[in-house]
PDB file of N, CA and C in Angstrom:
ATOM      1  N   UNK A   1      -4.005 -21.493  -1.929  1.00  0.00           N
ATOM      2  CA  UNK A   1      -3.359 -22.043  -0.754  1.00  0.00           C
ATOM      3  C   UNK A   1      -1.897 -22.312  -1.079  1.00  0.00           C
ATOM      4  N   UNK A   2      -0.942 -21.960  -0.110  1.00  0.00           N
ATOM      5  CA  UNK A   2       0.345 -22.195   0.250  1.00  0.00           C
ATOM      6  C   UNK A   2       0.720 -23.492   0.166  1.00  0.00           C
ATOM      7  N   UNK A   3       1.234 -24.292   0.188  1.00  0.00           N
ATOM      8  CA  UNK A   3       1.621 -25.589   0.423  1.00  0.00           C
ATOM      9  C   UNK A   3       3.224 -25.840   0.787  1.00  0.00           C
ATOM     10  N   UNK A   4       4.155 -25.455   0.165  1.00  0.00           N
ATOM     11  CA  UNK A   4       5.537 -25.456   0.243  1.00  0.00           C
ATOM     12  C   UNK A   4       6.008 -24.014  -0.166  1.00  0.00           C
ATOM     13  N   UNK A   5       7.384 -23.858   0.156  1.00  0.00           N
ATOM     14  CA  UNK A   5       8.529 -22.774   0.288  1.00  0.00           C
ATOM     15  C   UNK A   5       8.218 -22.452  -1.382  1.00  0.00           C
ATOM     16  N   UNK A   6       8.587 -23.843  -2.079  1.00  0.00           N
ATOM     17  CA  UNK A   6       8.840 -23.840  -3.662  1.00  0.00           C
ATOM     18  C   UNK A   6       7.471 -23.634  -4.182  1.00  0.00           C
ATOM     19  N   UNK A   7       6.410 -24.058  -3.745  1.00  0.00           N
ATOM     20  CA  UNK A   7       5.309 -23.749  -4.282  1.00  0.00           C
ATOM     21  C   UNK A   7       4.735 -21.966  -4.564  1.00  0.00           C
ATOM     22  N   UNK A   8       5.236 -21.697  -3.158  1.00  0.00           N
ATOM     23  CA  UNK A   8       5.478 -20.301  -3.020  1.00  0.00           C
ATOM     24  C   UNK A   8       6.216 -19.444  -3.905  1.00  0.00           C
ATOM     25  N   UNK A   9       7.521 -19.868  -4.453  1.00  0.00           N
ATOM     26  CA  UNK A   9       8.385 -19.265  -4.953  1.00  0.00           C
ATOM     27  C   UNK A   9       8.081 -19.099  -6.666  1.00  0.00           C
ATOM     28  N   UNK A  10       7.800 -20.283  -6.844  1.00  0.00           N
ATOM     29  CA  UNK A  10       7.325 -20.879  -8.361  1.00  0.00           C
ATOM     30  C   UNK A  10       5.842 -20.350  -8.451  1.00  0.00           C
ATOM     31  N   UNK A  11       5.001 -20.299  -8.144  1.00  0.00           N
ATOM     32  CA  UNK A  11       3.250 -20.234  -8.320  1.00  0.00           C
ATOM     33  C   UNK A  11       3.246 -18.828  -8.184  1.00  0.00           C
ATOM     34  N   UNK A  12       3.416 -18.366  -6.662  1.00  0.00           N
ATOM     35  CA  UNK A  12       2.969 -17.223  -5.684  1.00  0.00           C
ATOM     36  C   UNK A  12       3.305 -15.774  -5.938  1.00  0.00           C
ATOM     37  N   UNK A  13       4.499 -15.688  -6.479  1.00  0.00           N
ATOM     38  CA  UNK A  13       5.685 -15.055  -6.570  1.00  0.00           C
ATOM     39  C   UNK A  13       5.275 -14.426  -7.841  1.00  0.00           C
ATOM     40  N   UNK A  14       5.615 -15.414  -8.872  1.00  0.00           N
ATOM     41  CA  UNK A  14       5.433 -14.376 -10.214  1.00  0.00           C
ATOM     42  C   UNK A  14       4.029 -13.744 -10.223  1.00  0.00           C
ATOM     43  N   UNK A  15       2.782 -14.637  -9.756  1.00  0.00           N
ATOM     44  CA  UNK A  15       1.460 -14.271  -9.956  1.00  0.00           C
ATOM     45  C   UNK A  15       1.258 -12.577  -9.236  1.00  0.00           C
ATOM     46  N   UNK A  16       2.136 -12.238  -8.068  1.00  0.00           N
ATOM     47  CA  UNK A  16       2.289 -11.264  -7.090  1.00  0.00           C
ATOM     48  C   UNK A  16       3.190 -10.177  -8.644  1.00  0.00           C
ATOM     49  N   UNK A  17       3.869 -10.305  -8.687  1.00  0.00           N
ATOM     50  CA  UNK A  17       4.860 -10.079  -9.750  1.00  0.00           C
ATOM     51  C   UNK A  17       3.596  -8.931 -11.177  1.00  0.00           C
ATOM     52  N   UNK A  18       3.265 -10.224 -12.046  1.00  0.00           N
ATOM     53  CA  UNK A  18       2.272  -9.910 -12.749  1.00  0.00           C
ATOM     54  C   UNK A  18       0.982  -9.048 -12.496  1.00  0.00           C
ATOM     55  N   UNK A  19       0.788  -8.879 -11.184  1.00  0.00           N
ATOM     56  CA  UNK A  19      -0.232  -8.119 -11.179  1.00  0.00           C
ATOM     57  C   UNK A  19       0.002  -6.581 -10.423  1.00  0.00           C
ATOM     58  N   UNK A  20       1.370  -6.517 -10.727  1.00  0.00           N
ATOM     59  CA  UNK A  20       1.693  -5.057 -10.198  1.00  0.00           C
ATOM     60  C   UNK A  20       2.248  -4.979  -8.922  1.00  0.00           C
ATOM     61  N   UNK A  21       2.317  -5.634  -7.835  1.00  0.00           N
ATOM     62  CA  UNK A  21       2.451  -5.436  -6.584  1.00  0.00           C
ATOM     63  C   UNK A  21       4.058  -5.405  -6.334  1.00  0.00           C
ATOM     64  N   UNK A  22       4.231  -4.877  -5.326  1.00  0.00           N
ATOM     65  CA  UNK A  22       6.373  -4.313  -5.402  1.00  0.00           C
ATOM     66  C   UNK A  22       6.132  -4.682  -3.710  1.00  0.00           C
ATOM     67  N   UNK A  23       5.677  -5.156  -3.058  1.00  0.00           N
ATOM     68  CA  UNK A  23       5.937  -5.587  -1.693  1.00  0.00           C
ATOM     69  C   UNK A  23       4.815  -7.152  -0.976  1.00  0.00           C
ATOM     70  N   UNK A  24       5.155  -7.799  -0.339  1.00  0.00           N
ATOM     71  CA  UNK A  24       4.544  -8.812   0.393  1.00  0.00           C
ATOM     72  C   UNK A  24       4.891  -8.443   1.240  1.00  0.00           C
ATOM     73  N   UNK A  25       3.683  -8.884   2.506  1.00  0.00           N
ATOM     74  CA  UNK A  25       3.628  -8.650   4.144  1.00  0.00           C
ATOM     75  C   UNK A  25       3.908 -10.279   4.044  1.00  0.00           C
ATOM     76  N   UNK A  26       4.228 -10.733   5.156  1.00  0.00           N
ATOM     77  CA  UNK A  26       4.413 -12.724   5.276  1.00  0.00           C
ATOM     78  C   UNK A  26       3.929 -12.022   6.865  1.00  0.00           C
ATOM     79  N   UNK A  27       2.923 -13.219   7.138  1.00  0.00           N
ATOM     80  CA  UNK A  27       2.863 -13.301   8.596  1.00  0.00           C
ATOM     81  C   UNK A  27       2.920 -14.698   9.211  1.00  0.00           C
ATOM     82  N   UNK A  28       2.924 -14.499  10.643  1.00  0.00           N
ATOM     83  CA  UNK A  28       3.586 -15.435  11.422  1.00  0.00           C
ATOM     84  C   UNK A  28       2.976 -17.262  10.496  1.00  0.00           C
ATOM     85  N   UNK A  29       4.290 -17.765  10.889  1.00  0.00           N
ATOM     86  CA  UNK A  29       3.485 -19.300  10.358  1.00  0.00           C
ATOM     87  C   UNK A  29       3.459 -20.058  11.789  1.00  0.00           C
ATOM     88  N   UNK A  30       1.866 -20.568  11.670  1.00  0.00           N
ATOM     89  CA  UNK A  30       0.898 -21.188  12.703  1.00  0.00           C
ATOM     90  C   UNK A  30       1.553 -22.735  12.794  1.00  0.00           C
ATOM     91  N   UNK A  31       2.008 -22.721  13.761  1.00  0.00           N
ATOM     92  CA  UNK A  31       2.725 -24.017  14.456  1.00  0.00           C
ATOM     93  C   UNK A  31       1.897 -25.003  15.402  1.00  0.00           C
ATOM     94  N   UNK A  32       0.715 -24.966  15.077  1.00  0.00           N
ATOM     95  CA  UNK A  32       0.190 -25.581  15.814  1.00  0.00           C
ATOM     96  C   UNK A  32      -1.711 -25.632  15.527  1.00  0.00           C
ATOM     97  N   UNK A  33      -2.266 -26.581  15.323  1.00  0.00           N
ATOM     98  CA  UNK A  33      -3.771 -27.348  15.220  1.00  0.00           C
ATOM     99  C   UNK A  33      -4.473 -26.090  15.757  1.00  0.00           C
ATOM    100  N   UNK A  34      -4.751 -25.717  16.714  1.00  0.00           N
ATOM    101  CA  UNK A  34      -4.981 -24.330  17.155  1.00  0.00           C
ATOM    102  C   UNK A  34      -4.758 -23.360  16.464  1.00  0.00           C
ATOM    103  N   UNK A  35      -4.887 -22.879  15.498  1.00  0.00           N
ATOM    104  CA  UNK A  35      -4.476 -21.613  14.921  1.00  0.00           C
ATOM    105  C   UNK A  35      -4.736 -20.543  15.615  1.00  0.00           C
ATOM    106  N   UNK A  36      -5.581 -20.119  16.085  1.00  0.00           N
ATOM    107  CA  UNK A  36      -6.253 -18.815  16.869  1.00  0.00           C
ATOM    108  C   UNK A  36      -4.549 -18.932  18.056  1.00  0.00           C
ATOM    109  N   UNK A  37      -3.521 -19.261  18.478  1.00  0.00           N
ATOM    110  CA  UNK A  37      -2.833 -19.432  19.187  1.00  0.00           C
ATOM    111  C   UNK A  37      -1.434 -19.320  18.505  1.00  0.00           C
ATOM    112  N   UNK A  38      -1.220 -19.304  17.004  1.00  0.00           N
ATOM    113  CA  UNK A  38      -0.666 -19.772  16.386  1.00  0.00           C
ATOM    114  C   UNK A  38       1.023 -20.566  17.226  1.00  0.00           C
ATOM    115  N   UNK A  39       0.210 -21.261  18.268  1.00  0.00           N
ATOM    116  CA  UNK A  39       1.246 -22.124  18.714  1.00  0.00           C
ATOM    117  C   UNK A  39       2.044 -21.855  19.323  1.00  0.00           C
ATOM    118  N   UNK A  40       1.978 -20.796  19.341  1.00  0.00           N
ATOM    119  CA  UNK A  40       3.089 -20.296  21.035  1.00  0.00           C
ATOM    120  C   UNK A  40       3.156 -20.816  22.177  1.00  0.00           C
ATOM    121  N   UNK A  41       1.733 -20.645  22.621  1.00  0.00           N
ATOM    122  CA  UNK A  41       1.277 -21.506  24.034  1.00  0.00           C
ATOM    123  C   UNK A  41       0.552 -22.314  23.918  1.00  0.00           C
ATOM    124  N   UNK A  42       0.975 -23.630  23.221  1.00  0.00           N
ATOM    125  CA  UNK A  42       0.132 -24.838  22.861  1.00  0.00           C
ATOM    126  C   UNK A  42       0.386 -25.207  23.986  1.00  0.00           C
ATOM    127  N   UNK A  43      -0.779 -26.532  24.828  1.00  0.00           N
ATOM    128  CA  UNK A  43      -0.502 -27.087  26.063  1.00  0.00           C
ATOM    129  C   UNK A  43      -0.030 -28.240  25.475  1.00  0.00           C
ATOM    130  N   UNK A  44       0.077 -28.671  23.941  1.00  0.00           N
ATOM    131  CA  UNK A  44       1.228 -29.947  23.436  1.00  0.00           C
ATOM    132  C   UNK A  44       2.469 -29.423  23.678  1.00  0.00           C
ATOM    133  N   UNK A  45       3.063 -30.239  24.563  1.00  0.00           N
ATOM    134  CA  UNK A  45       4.443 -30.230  25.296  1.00  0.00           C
ATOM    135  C   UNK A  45       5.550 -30.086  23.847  1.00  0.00           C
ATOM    136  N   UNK A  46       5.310 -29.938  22.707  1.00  0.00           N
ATOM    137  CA  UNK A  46       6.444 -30.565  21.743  1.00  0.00           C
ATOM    138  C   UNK A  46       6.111 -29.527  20.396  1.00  0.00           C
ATOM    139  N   UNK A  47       5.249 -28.631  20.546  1.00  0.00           N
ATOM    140  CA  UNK A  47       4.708 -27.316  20.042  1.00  0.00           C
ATOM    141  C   UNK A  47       5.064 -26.063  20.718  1.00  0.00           C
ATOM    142  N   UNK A  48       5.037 -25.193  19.896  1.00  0.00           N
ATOM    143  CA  UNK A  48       5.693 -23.872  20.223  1.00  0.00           C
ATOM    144  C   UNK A  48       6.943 -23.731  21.214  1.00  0.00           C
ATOM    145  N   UNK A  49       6.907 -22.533  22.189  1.00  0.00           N
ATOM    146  CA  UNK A  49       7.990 -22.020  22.631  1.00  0.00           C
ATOM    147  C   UNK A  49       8.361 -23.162  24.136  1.00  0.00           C
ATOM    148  N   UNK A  50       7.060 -24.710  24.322  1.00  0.00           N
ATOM    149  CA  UNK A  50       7.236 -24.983  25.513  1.00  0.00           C
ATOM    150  C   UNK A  50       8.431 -26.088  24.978  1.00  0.00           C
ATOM    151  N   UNK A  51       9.100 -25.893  26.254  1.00  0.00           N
ATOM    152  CA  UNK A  51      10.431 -26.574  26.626  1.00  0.00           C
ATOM    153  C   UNK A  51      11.146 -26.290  25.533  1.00  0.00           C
ATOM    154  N   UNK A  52      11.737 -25.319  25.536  1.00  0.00           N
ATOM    155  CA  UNK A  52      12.639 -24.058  24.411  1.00  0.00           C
ATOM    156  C   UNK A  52      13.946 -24.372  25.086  1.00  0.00           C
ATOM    157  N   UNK A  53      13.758 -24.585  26.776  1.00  0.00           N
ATOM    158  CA  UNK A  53      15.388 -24.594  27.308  1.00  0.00           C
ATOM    159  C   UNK A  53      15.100 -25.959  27.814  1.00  0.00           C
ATOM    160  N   UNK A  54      14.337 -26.772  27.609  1.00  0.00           N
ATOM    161  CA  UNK A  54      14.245 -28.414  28.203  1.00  0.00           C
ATOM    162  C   UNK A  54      13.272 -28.303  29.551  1.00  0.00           C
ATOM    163  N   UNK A  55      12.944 -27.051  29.670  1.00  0.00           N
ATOM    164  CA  UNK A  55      12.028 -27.117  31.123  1.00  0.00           C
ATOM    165  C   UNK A  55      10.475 -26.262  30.492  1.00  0.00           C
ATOM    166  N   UNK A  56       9.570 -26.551  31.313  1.00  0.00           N
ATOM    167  CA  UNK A  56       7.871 -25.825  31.045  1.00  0.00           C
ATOM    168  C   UNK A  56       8.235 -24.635  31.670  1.00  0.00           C
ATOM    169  N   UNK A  57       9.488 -24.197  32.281  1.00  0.00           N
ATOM    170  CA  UNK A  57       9.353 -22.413  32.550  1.00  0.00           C
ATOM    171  C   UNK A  57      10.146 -21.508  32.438  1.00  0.00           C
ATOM    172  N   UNK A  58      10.244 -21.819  30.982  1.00  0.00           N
ATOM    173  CA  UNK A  58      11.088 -20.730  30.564  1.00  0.00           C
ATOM    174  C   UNK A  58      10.459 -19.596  30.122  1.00  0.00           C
ATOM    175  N   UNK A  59       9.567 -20.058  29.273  1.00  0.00           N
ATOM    176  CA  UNK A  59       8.800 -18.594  29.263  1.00  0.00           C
ATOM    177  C   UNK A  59       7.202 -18.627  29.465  1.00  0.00           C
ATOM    178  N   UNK A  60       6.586 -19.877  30.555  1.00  0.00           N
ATOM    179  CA  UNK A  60       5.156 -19.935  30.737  1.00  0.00           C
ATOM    180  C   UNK A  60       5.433 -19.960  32.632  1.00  0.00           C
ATOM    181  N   UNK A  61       4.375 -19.830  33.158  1.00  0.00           N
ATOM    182  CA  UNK A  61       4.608 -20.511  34.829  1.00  0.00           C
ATOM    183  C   UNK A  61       4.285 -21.871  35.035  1.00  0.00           C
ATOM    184  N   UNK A  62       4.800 -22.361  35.880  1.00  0.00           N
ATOM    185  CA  UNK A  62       4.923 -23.989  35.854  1.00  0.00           C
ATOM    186  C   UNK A  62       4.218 -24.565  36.562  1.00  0.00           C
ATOM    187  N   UNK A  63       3.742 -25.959  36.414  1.00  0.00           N
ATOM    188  CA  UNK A  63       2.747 -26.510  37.346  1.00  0.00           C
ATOM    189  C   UNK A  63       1.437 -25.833  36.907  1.00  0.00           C
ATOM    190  N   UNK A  64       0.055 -26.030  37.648  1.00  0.00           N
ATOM    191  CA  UNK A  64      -1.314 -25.922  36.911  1.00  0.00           C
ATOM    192  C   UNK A  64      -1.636 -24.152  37.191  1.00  0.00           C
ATOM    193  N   UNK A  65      -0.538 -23.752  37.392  1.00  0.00           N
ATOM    194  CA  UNK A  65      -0.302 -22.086  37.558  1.00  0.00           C
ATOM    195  C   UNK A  65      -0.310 -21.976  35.722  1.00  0.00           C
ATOM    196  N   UNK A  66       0.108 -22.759  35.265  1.00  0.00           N
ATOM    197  CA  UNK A  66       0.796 -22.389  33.467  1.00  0.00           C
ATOM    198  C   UNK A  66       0.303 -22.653  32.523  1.00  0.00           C
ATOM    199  N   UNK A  67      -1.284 -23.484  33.567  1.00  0.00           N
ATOM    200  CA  UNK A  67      -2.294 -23.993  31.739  1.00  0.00           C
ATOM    201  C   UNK A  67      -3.475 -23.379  32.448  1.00  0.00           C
ATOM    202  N   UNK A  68      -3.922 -22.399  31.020  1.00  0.00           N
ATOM    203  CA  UNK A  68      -5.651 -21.980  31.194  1.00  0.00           C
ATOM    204  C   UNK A  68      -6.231 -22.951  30.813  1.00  0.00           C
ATOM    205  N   UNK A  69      -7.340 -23.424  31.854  1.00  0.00           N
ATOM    206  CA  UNK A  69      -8.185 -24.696  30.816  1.00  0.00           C
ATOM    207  C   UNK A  69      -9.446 -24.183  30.318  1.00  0.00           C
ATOM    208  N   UNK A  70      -9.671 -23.106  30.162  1.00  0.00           N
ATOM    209  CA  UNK A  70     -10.796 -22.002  29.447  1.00  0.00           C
ATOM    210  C   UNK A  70     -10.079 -22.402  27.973  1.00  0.00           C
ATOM    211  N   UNK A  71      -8.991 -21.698  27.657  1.00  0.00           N
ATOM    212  CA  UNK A  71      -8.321 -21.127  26.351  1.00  0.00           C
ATOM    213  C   UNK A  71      -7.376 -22.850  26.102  1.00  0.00           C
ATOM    214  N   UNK A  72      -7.297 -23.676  27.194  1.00  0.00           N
ATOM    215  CA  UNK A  72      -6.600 -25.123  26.345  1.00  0.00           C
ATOM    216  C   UNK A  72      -5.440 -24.235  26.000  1.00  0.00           C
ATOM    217  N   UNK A  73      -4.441 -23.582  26.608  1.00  0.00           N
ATOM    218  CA  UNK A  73      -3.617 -23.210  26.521  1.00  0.00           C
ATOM    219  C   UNK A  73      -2.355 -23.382  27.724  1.00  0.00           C
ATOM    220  N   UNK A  74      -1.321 -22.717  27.487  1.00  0.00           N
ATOM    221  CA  UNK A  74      -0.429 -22.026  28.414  1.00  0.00           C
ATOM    222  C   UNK A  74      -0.538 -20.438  28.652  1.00  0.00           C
ATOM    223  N   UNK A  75       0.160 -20.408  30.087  1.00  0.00           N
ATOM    224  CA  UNK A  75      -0.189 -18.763  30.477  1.00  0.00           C
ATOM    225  C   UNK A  75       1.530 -18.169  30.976  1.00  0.00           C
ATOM    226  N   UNK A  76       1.911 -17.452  29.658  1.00  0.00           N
ATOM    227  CA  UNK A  76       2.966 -16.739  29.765  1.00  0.00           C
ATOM    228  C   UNK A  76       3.534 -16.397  30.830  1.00  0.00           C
ATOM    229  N   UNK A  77       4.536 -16.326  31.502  1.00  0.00           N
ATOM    230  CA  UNK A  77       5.082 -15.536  32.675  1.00  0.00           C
ATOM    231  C   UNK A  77       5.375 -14.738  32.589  1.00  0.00           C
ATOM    232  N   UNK A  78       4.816 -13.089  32.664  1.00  0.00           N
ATOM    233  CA  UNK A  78       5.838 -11.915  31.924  1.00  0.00           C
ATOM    234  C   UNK A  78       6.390 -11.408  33.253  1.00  0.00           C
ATOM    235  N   UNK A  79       6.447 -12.187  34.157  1.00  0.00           N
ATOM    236  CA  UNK A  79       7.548 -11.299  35.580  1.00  0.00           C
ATOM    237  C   UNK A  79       8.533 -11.749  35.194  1.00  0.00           C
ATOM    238  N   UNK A  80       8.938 -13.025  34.950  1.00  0.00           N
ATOM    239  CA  UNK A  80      10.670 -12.995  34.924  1.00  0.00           C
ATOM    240  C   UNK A  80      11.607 -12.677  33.603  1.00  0.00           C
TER     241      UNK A  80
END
């Protein structure tokens, strides 16, 4: 397990190093209790991309148009 940047750098790194490997993939880091979401469209107001410009619609639809309550999420707007 990961824990810090430095833990990474110091532990992760040489062990990757030592055993032959010449590339790492890094994928997205999960911003949010939800992982399966990794926090993009958390319905916590103060997680991911909501209120990016100070408003809920910048990039979700607003009002109970903008939360799935199946998925406990937000629902992207891809028209505008």
């Amino acid at each position: 397990m990961i824990n810090t940047y430095a833990n990474f750098r110091d532990d992760v790194l040489p062990r990757i190093k030592r055993l032959g490997y010449n590339a790492v993939q890094i994928m997205a880091i999960q911003e949010h209790s939800y992982y399966a979401s990794f926090g993009y469209a958390s319905n916590n107001m103060l997680d991911g991309l909501n209120m990016f410009d100070g408003t809920d619609g910048h990039y979700f639809h607003t009002g109970s148009r903008g939360h799935h309550s199946v998925w406990d999420s937000r629902l992207f707007n891809y028209g505008s």
